[in-house]
Protein backbone atom coordinates (compact mmCIF):
# COMPACT_ATOMS: atom_id res chain seq x y z
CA UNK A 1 7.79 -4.37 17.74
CA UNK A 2 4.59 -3.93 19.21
CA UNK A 3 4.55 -0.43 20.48
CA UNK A 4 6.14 0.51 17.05
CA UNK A 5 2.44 -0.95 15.09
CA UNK A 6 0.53 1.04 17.86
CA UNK A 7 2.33 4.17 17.38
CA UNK A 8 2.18 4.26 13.51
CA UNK A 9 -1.75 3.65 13.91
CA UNK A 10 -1.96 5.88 16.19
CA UNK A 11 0.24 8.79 14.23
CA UNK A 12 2.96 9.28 17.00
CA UNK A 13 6.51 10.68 16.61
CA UNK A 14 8.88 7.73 18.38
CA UNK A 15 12.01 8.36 20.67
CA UNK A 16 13.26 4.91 20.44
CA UNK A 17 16.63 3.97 22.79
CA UNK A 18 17.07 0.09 21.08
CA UNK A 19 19.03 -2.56 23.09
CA UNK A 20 19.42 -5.35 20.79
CA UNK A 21 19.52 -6.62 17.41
CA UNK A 22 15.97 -6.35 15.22
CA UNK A 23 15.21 -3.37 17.82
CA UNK A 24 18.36 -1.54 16.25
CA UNK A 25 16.83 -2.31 12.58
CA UNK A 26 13.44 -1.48 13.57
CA UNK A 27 14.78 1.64 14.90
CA UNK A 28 16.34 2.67 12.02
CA UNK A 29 14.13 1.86 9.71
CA UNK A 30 11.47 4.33 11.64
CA UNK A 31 14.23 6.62 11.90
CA UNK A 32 14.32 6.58 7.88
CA UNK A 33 10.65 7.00 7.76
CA UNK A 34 10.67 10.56 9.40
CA UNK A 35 8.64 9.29 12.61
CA UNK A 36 11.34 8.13 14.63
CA UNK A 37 14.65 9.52 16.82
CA UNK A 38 16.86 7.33 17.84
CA UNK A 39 18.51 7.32 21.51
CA UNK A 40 21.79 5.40 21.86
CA UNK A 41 20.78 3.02 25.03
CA UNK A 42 24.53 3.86 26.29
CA UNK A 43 24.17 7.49 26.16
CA UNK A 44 20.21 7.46 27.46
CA UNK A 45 20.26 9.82 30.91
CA UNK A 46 16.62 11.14 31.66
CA UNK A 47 17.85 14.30 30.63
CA UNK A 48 18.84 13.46 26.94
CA UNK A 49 15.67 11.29 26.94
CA UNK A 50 13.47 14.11 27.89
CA UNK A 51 15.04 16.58 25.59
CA UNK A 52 14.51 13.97 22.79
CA UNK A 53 11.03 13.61 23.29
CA UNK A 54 10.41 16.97 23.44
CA UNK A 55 12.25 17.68 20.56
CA UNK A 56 10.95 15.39 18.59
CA UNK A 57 7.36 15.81 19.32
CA UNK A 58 7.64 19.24 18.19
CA UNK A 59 9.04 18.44 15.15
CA UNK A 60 6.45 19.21 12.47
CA UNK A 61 8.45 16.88 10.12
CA UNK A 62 8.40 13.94 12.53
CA UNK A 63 4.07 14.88 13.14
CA UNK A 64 3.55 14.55 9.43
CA UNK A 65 5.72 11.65 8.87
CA UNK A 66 3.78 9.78 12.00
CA UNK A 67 0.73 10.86 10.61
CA UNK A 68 1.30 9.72 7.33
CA UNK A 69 2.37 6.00 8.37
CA UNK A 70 -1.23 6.53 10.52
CA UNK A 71 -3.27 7.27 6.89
CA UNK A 72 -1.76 4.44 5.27
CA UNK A 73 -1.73 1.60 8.65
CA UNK A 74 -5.84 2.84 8.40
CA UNK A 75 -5.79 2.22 4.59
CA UNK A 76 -4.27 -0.96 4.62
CA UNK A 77 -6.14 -2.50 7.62
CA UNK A 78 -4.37 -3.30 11.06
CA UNK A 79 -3.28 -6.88 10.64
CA UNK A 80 -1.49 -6.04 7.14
CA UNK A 81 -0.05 -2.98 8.32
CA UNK A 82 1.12 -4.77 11.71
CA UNK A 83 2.53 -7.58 9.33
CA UNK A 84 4.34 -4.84 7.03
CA UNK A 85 5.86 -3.08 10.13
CA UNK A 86 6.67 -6.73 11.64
CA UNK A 87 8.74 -7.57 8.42
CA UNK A 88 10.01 -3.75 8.19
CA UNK A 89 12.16 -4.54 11.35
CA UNK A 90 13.12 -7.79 10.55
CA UNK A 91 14.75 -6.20 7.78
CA UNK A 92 12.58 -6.97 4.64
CA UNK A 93 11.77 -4.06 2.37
CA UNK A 94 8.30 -3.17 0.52
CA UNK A 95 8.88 -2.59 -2.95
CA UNK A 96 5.78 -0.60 -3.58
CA UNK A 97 3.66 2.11 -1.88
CA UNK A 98 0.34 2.80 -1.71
CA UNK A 99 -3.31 0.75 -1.17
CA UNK A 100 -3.01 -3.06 0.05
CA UNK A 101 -3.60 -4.31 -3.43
CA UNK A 102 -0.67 -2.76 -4.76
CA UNK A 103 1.75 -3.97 -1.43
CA UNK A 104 0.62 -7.48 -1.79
CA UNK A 105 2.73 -7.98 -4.88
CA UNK A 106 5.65 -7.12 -3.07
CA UNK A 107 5.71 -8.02 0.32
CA UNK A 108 5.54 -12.35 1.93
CA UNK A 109 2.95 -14.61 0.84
CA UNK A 110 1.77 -14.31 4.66
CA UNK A 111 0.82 -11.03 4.48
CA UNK A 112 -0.66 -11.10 1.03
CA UNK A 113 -3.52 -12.90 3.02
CA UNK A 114 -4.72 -10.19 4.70
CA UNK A 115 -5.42 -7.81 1.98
C-alpha cells in the first residue's frame, strides 16, 4: 500500500504484478483510476514486465491520470490522501470528489480527522 500513496503524490503511472488479496483490490482499483497496469504475478517474465513499464509510462492517458491523483493527494494533504488510498484498497469507496471538506462527508470517521 505504501508505494501506491508515494506514487499518487508523486504523479507516477504504476505497473503493479499483485500477489495476494487487498494487493489484487488495490491493484484494480488504480487500474480503474487510469494510473495503473496490472501484471498477472503468474505471467510476470522480465520481458512482459519491461514492456509494461514502458508501455505504460508512455501512455499519455496513464501520465494525466497519475498526475491528476498527484493534484488532488497535494490538495487534500498527505495523511488524508494516504488514509483515502489506504481505505481505496481495502475496498471502501469515496462517494464524493473534490477538496477535503467535501470527502470528509463520505469517507471513515478516522480520516475525517485529518481534514
Amino acid at each position: 500500500g505504501g508505494y501506491l500513496s508515494k506514487a499518487a503524490a508523486a504523479g507516477v503511472p504504476t505497473v503493479i504484478a499483485p500477489l495476494q488479496g487487498d494487493q489484487r483490490e488495490a491493484a484494480a482499483r488504480w487500474r480503474e483510476a487510469g494510473a495503473g497496469r496490472v501484471v498477472r504475478a503468474s505471467q510476470l517474465t522480465p520481458r512482459r514486465l519491461r514492456w509494461a513499464v514502458v508501455r505504460h509510462l508512455a501512455d499519455h492517458r496513464a501520465r494525466e491520470a497519475a498526475a491528476q491523483l498527484a493534484g488532488e493527494a497535494q490538495q487534500l494533504g498527505a495523511d488524508l490522501a494516504a488514509s483515502i488510498v489506504e481505505q481505496v484498497g481495502a475496498g471502501a469507496t469515496p462517494i464524493a470528489s473534490g477538496p477535503a471538506h467535501h470527502l470528509t462527508r463520505s469517507i471513515a470517521p478516522s480520516c475525517a480527522s485529518h481534514a
